[in-house]
C-alpha atoms as a PDB file:
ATOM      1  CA  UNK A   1     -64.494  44.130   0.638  1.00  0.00           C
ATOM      2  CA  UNK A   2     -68.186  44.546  -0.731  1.00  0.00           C
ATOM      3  CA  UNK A   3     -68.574  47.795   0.808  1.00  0.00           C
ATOM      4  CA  UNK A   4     -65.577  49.243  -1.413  1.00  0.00           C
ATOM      5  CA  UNK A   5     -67.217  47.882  -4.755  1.00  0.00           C
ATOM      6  CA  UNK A   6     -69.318  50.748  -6.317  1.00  0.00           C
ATOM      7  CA  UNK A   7     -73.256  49.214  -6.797  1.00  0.00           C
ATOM      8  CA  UNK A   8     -72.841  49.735 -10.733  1.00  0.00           C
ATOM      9  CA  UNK A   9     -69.980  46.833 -10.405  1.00  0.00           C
ATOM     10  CA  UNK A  10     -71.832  44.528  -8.265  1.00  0.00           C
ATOM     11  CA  UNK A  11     -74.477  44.887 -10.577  1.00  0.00           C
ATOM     12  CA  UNK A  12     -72.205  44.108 -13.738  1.00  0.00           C
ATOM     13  CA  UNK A  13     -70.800  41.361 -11.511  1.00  0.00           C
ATOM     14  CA  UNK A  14     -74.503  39.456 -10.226  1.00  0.00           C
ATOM     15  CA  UNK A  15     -75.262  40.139 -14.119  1.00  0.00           C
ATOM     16  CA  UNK A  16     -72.396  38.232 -15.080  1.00  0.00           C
ATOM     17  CA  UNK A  17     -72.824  35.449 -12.527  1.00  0.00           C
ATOM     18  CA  UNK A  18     -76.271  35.168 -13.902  1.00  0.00           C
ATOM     19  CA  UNK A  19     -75.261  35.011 -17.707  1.00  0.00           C
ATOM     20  CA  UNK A  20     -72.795  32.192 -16.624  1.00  0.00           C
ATOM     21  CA  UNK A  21     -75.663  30.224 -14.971  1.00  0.00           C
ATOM     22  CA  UNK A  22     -77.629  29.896 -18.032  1.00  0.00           C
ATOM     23  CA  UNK A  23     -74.496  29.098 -20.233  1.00  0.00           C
ATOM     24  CA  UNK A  24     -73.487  26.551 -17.705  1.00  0.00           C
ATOM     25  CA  UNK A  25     -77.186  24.916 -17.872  1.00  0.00           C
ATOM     26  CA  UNK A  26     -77.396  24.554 -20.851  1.00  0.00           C
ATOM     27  CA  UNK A  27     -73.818  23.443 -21.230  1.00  0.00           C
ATOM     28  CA  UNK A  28     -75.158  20.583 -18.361  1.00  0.00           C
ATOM     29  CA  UNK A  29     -77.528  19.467 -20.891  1.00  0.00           C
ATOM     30  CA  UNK A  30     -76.163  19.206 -23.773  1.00  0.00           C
ATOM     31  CA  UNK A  31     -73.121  17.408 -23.347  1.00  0.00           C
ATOM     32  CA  UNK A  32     -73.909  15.811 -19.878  1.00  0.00           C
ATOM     33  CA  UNK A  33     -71.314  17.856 -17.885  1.00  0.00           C
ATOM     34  CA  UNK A  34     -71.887  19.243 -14.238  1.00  0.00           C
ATOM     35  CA  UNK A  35     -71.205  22.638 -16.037  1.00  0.00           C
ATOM     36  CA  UNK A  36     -67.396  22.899 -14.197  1.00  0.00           C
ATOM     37  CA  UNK A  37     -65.595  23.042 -17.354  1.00  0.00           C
ATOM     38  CA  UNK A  38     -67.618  26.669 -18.206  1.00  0.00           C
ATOM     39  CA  UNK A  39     -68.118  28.009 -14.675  1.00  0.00           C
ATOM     40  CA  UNK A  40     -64.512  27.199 -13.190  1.00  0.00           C
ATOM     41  CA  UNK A  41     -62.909  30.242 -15.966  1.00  0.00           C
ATOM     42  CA  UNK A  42     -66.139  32.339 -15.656  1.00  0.00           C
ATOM     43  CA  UNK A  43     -65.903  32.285 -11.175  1.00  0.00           C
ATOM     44  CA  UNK A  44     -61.937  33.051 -11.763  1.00  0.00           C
ATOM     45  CA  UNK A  45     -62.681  36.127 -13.710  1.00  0.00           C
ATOM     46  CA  UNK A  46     -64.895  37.204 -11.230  1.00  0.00           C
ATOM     47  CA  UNK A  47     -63.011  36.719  -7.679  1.00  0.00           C
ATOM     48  CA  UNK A  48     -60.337  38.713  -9.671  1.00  0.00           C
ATOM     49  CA  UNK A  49     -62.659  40.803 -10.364  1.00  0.00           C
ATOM     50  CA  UNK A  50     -63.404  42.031  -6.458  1.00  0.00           C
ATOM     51  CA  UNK A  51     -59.694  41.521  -5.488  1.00  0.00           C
ATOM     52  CA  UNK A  52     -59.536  37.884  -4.669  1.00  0.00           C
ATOM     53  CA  UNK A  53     -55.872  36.994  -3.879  1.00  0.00           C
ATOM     54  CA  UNK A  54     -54.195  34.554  -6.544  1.00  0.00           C
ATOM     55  CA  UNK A  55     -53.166  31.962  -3.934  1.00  0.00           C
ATOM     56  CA  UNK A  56     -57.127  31.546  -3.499  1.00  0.00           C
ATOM     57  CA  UNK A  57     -59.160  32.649  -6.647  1.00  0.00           C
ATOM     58  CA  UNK A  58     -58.223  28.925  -8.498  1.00  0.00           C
ATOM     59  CA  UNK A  59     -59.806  27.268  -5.360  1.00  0.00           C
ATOM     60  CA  UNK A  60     -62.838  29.097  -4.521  1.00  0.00           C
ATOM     61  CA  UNK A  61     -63.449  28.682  -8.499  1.00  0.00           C
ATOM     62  CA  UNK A  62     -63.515  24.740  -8.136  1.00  0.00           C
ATOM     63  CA  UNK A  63     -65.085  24.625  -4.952  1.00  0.00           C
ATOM     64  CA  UNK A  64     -67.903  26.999  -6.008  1.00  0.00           C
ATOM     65  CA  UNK A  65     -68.041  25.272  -9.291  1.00  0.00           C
ATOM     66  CA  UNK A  66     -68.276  21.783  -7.076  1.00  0.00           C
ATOM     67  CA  UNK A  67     -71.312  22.915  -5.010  1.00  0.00           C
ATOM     68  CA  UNK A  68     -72.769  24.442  -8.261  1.00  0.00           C
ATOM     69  CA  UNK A  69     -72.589  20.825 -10.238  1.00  0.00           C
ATOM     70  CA  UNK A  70     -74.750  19.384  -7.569  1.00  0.00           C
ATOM     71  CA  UNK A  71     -78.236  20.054  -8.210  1.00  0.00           C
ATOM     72  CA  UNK A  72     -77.255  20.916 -11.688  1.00  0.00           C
ATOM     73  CA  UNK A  73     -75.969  17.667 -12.288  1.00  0.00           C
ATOM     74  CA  UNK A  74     -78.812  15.889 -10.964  1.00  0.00           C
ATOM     75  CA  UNK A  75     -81.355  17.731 -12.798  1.00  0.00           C
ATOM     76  CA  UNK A  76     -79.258  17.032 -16.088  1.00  0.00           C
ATOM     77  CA  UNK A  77     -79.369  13.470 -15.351  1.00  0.00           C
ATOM     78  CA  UNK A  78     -83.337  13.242 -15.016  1.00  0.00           C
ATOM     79  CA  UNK A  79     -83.720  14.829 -18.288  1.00  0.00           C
ATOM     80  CA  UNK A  80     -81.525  12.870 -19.780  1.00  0.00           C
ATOM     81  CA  UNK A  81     -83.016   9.541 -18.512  1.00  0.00           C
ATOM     82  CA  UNK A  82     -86.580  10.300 -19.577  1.00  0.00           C
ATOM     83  CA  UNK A  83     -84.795  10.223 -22.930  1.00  0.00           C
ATOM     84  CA  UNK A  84     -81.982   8.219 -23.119  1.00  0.00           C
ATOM     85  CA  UNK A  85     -81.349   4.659 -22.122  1.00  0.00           C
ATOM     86  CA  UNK A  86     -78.772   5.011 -18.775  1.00  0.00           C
ATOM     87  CA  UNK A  87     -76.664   1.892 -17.784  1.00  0.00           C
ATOM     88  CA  UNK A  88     -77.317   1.841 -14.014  1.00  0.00           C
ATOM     89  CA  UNK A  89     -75.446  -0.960 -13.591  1.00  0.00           C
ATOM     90  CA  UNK A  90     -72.245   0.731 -14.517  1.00  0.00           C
ATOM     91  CA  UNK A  91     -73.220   3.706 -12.318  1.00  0.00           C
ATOM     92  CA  UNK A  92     -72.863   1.087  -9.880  1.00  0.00           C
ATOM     93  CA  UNK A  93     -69.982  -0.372 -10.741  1.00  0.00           C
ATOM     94  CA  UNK A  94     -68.132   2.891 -10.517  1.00  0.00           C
ATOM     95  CA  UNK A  95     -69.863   4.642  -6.979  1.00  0.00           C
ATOM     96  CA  UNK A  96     -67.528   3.021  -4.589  1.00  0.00           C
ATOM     97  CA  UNK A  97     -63.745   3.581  -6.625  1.00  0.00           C
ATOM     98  CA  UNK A  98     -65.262   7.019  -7.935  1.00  0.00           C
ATOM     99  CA  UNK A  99     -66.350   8.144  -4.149  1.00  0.00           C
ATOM    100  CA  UNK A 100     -63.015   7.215  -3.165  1.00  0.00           C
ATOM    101  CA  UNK A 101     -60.729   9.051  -5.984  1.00  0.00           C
ATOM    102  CA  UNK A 102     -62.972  12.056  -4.954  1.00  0.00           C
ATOM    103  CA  UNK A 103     -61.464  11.286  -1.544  1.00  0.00           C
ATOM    104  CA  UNK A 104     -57.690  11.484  -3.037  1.00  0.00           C
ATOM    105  CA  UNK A 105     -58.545  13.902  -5.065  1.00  0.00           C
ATOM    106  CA  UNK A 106     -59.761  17.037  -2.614  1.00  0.00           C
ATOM    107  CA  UNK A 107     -57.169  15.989  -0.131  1.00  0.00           C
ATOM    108  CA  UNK A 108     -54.326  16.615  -3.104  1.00  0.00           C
ATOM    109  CA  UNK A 109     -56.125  19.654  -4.110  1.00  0.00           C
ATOM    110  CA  UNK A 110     -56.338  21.143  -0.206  1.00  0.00           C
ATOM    111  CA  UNK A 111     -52.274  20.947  -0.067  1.00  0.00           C
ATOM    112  CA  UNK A 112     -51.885  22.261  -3.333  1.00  0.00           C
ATOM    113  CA  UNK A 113     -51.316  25.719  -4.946  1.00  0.00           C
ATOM    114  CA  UNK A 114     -53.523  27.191  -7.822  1.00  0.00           C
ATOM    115  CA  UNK A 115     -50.775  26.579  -9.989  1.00  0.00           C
ATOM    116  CA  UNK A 116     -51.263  23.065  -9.499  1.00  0.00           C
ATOM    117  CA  UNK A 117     -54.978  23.489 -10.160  1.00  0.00           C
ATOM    118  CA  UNK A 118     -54.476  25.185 -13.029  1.00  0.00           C
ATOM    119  CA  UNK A 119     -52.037  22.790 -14.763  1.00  0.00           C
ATOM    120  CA  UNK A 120     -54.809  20.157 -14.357  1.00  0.00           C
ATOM    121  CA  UNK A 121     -57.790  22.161 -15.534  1.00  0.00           C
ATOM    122  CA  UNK A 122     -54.986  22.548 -18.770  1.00  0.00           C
ATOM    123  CA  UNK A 123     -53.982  19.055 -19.353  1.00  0.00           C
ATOM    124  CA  UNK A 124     -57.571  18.021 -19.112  1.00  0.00           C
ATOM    125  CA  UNK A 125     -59.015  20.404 -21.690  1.00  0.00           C
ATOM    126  CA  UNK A 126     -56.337  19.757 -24.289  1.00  0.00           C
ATOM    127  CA  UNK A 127     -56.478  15.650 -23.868  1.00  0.00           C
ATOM    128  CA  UNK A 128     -60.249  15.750 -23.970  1.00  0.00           C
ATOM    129  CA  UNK A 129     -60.206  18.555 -27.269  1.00  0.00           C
ATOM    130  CA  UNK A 130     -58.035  16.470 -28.941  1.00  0.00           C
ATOM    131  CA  UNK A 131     -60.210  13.576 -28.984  1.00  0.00           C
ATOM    132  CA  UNK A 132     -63.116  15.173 -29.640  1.00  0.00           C
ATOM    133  CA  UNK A 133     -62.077  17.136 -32.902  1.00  0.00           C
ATOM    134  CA  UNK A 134     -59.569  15.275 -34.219  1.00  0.00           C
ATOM    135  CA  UNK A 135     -60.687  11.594 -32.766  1.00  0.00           C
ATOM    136  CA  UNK A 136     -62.172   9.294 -35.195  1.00  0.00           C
ATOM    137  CA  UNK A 137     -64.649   6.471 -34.869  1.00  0.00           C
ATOM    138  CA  UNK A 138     -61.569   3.916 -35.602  1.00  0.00           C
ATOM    139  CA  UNK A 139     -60.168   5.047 -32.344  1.00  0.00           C
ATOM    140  CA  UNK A 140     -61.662   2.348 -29.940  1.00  0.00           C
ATOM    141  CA  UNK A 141     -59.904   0.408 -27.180  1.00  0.00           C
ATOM    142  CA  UNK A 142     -62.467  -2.119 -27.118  1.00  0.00           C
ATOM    143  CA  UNK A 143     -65.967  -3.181 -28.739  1.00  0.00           C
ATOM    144  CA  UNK A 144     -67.051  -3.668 -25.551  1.00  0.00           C
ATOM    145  CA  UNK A 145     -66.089  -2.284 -21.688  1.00  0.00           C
ATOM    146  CA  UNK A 146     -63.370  -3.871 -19.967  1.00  0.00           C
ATOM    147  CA  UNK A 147     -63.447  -6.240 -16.799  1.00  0.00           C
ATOM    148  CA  UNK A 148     -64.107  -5.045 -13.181  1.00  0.00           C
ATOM    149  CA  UNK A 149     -60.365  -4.224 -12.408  1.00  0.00           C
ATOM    150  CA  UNK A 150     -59.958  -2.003 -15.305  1.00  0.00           C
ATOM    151  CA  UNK A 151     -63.366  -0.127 -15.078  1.00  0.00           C
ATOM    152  CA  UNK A 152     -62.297   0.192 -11.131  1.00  0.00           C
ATOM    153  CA  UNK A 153     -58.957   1.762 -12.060  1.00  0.00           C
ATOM    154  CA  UNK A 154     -61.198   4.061 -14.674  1.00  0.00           C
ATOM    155  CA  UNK A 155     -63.547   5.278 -11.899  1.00  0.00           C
ATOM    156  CA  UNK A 156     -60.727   6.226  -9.681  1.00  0.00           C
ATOM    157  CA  UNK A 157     -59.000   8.376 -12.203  1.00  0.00           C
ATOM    158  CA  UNK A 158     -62.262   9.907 -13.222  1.00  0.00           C
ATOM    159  CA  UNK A 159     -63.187  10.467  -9.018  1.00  0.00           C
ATOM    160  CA  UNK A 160     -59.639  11.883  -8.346  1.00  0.00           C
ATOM    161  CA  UNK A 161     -59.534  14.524 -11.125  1.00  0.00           C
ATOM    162  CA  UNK A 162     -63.050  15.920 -11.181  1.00  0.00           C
ATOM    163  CA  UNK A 163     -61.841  18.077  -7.400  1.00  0.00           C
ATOM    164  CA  UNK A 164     -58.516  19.441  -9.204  1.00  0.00           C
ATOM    165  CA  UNK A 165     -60.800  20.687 -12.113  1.00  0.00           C
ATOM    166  CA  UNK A 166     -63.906  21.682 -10.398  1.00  0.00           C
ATOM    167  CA  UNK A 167     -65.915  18.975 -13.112  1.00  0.00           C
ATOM    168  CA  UNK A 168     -68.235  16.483 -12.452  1.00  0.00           C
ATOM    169  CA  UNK A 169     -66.543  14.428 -14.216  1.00  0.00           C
ATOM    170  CA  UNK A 170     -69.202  13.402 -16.983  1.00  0.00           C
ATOM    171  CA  UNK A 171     -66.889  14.293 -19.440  1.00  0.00           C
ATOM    172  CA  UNK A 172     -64.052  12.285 -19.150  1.00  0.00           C
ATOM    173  CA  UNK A 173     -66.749   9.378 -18.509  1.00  0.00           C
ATOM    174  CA  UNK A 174     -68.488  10.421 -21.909  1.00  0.00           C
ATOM    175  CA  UNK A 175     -64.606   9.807 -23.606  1.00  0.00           C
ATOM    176  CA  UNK A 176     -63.679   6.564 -22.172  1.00  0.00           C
ATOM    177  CA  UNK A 177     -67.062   4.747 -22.648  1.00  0.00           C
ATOM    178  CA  UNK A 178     -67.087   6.012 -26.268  1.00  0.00           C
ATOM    179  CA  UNK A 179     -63.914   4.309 -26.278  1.00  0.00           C
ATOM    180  CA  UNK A 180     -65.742   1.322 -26.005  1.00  0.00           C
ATOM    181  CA  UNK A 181     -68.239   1.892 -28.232  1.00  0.00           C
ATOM    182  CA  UNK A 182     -71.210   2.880 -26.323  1.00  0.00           C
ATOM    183  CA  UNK A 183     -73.483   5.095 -28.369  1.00  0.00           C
ATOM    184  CA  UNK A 184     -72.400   8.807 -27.693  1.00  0.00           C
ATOM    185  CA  UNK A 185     -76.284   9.380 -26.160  1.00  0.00           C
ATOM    186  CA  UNK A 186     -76.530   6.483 -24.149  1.00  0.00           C
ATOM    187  CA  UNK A 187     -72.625   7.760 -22.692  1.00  0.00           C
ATOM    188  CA  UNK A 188     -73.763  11.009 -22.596  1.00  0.00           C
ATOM    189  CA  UNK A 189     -77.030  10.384 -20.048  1.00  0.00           C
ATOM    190  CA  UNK A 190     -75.114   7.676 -18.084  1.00  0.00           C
ATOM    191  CA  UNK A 191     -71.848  10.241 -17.352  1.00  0.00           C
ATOM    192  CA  UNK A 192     -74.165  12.916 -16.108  1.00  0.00           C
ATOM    193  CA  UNK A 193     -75.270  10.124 -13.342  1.00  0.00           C
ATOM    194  CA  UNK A 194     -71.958  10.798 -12.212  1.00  0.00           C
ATOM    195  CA  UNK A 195     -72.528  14.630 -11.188  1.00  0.00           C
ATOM    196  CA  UNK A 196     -74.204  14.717  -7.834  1.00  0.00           C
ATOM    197  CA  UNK A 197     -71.980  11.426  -6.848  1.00  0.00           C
ATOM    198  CA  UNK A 198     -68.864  13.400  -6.925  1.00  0.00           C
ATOM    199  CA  UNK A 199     -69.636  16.790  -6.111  1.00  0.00           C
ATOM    200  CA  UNK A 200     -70.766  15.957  -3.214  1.00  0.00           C
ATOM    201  CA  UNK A 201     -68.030  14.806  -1.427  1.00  0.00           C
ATOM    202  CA  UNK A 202     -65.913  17.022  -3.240  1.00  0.00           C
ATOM    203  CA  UNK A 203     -67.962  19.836  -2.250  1.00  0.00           C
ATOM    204  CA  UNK A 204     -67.326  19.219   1.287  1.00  0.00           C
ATOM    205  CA  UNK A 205     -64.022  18.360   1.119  1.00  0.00           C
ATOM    206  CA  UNK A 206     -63.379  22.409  -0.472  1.00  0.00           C
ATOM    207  CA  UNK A 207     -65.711  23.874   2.934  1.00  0.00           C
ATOM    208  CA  UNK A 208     -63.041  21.904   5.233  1.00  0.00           C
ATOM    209  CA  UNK A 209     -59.977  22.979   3.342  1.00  0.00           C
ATOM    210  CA  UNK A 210     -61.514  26.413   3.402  1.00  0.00           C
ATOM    211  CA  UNK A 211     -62.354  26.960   6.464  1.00  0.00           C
ATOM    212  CA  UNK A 212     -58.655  28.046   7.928  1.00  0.00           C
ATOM    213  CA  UNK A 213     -58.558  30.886   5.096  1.00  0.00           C
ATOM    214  CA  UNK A 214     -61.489  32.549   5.522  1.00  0.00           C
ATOM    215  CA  UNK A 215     -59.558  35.979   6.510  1.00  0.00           C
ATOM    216  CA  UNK A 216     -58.413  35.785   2.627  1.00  0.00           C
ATOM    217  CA  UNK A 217     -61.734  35.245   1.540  1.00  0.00           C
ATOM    218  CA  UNK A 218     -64.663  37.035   0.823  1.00  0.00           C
ATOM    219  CA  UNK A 219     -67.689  37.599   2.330  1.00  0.00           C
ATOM    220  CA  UNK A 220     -70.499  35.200   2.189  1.00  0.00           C
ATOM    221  CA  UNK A 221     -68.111  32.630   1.838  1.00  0.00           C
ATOM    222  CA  UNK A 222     -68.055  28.705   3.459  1.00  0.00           C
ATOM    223  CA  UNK A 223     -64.898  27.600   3.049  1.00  0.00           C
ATOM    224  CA  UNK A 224     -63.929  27.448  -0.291  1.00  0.00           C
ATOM    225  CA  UNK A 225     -67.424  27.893  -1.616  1.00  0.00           C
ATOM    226  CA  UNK A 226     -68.874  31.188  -2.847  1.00  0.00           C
ATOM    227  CA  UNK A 227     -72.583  31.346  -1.724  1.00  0.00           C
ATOM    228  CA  UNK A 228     -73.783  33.965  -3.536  1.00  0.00           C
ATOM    229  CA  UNK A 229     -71.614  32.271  -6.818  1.00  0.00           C
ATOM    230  CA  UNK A 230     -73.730  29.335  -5.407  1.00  0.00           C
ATOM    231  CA  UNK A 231     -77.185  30.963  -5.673  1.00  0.00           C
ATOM    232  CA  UNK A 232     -76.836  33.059  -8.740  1.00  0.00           C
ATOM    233  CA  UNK A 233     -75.372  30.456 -11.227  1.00  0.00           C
ATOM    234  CA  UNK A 234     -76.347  27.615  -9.421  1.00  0.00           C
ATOM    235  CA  UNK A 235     -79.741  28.709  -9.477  1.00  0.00           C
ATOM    236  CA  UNK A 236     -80.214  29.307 -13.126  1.00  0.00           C
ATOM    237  CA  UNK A 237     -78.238  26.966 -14.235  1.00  0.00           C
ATOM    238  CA  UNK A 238     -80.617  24.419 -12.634  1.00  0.00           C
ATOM    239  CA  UNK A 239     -83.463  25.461 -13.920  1.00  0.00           C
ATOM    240  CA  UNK A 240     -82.346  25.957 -17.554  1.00  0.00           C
ATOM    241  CA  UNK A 241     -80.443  22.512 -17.578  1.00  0.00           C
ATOM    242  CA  UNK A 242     -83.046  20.225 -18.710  1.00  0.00           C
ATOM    243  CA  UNK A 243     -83.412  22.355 -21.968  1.00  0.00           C
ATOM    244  CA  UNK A 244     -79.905  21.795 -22.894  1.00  0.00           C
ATOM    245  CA  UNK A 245     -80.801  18.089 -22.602  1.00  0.00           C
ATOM    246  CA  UNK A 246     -83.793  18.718 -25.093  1.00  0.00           C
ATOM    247  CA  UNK A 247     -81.189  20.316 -27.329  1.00  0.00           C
ATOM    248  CA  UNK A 248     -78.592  17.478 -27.077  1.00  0.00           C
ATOM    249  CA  UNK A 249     -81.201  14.843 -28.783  1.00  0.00           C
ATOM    250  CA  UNK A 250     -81.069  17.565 -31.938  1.00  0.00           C
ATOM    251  CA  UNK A 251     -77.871  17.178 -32.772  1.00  0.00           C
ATOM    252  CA  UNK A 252     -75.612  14.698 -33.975  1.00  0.00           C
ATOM    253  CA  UNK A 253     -72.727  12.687 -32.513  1.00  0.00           C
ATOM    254  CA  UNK A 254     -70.131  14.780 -34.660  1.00  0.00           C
ATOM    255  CA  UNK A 255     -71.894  17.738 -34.421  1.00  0.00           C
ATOM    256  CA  UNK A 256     -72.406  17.233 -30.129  1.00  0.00           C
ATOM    257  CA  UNK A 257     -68.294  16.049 -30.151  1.00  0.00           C
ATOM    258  CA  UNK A 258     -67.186  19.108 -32.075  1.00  0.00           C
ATOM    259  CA  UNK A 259     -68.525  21.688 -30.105  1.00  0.00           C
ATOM    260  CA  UNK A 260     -67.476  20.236 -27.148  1.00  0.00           C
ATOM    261  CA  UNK A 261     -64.064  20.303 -28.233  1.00  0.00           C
ATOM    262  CA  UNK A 262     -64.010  23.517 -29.629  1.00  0.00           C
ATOM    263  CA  UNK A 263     -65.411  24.857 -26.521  1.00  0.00           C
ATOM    264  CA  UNK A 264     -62.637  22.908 -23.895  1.00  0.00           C
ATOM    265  CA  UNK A 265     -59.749  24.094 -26.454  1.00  0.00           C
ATOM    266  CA  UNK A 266     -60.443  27.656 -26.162  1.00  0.00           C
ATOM    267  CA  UNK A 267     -61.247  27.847 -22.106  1.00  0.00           C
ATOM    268  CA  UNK A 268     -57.373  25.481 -22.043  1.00  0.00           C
ATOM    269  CA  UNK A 269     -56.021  28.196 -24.024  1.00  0.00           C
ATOM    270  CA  UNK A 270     -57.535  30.890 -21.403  1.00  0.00           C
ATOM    271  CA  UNK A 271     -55.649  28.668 -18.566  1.00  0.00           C
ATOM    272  CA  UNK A 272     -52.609  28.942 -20.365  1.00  0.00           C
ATOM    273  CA  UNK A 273     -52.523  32.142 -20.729  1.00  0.00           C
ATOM    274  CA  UNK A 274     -52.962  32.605 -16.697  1.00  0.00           C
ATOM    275  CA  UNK A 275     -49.918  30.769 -16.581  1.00  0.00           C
ATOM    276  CA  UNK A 276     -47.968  32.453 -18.339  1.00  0.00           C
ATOM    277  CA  UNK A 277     -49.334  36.085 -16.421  1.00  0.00           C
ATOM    278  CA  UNK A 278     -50.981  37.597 -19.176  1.00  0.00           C
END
C-alpha cells in the first residue's frame, strides 16, 4: 500500500502526524486528557487518507490513539503533580473497577462495527460540551464525593468507555469530580492519573482484536495499532505535554472549561458528519 503513495504524500502525511502530536501534547496538558479526544479524528483522516477500509479506519484510530495516551498520559500526570495537589487515594479507589470496565469495554469494542465506535465518540463529546459551556457552578450532585459503591459504579463507566472512544478517560473523571466540588485543578491533575491505568490494558486488548485483520491493514501495523501513528504523534506529543500543563495553571477554571467544550463540540460535529457520509 506504501509503495503506491507518491513520497510528496507521505511527506504531507508524517507532517500531519507530527502537527497532531504537538496539538495532542499540549491538549494532554492542559486539560489533563490522554490526548484521544484530538488524535482519534486527526488518525481517521489519515488511514482514509492511504485507503484504509471503513470497517477498520474507526478502530485502528482508537487503538493507535490508546497506545499513544500511554506515555503521554503519564508524562501529563508528573507535571501536573509537581503542581497540583493529586488525591491518590481516589486513584486508588478507582484502579480495580476502572481496570475492569477497560476489560468490558475493549471486549464490546472488538465485536463491534465503527459505527458503533463512532456513535460513542458522539454521545461523549456532546454530554461532556454541554457541561462545560453551558454548566454552571450551581450544578453539583454533591459537596462532597459519594460512598464506595457509587464511586465504584463511576470508575466502571469511566473504564468501559475510554476503549469505545480511544480517551483516557481524564475527562469524564475531570466532569464528575467537579460534580462534587473538587477544585477544577486539583480534578484536573488527579484525572490525568487515570491515563496510563487504562490505556494500557486497553491498548492490548486493540493488538488482540487486531491481530485476525491484519490483511485489511496497513503496513507497520500490530493489531489495531499504527506504529508509525505510534512514533510520530506519540513521540511529540510526549515531549511537548508537560508544557501544556505549565499552560493549564495560566488560565482560569471558566476559561480552561470553555475551551474544552468548544473544542469536544466541534470534533462531535466532525463525527456526525461521518455518519451521515459526508
Amino acid at each position: 500500500m506504501l509503495e503506491s503513495i507518491p513520497l510528496d504524500h507521505l511527506l504531507w502525511l508524517a507532517g500531519a502526524l507530527l502537527v497532531a502530536g504537538f496539538a495532542t501534547g499540549i491538549l494532554a496538558g492542559l486539560f489533563g486528557i490522554g490526548g484521544g479526544a484530538i488524535i482519534v479524528p486527526v488518525l481517521y483522516e489519515v488511514f482514509g487518507a492511504v485507503g484504509i477500509d471503513h470497517d477498520e479506519r474507526m478502530h485502528l484510530a482508537v487503538g493507535t490513539a490508546l497506545a499513544i495516551i500511554v506515555p503521554t498520559a503519564l508524562r501529563s500526570f508528573l507535571a501536573h503533580r509537581r503542581r497540583t495537589k493529586v488525591d491518590n487515594g481516589l486513584l486508588k479507589q478507582w484502579a480495580a473497577p476502572i481496570i475492569i470496565g477497560v476489560v468490558a469495554g475493549t471486549v464490546l469494542a472488538a465485536i463491534s462495527n465503527d459505527v458503533v465506535l463512532k456513535i460513542a465518540f458522539v454521545a461523549f463529546a456532546a454530554l461532556m460540551s454541554a457541561k462545560l459551556l453551558f454548566g454552571r457552578d450551581s450544578w453539583v450532585v454533591a459537596d462532597q464525593l459519594p460512598g464506595r459503591v457509587p464511586m465504584a459504579l463511576y470508575g466502571f463507566g469511566i473504564g468501559a468507555s475510554a476503549p469505545l472512544i480511544g480517551i483516557s478517560g481524564g475527562g469524564i473523571a475531570t466532569v464528575v469530580l467537579t460534580l462534587y466540588r473538587v477544585p477544577i485543578h486539583t480534578a484536573i491533575a488527579t484525572s490525568a492519573g487515570l491515563g496510563a491505568l487504562i490505556a494500557v490494558p486497553g491498548t492490548i486488548g486493540y493488538i488482540i482484536s487486531g491481530l485476525p485483520h491484519m490483511d485489511e491493514l496497513p503496513p507497520l501495523s500490530l493489531g489495531y495499532i499504527s506504529l508509525p501513528g505510534l512514533v510520530l504523534v506519540g513521540g511529540v506529543a510526549t515531549l511537548v505535554a508537560p508544557l501544556g500543563a505549565r499552560m493549564a495553571h495560566a488560565f482560569s477554571k471558566r476559561q480552561l472549561e470553555v475551551g474544552f467544550g468548544i473544542y469536544l463540540l466541534l470534533v462531535g460535529l466532525r463525527f456526525v458528519l461521518a455518519l451521515a457520509g459526508i
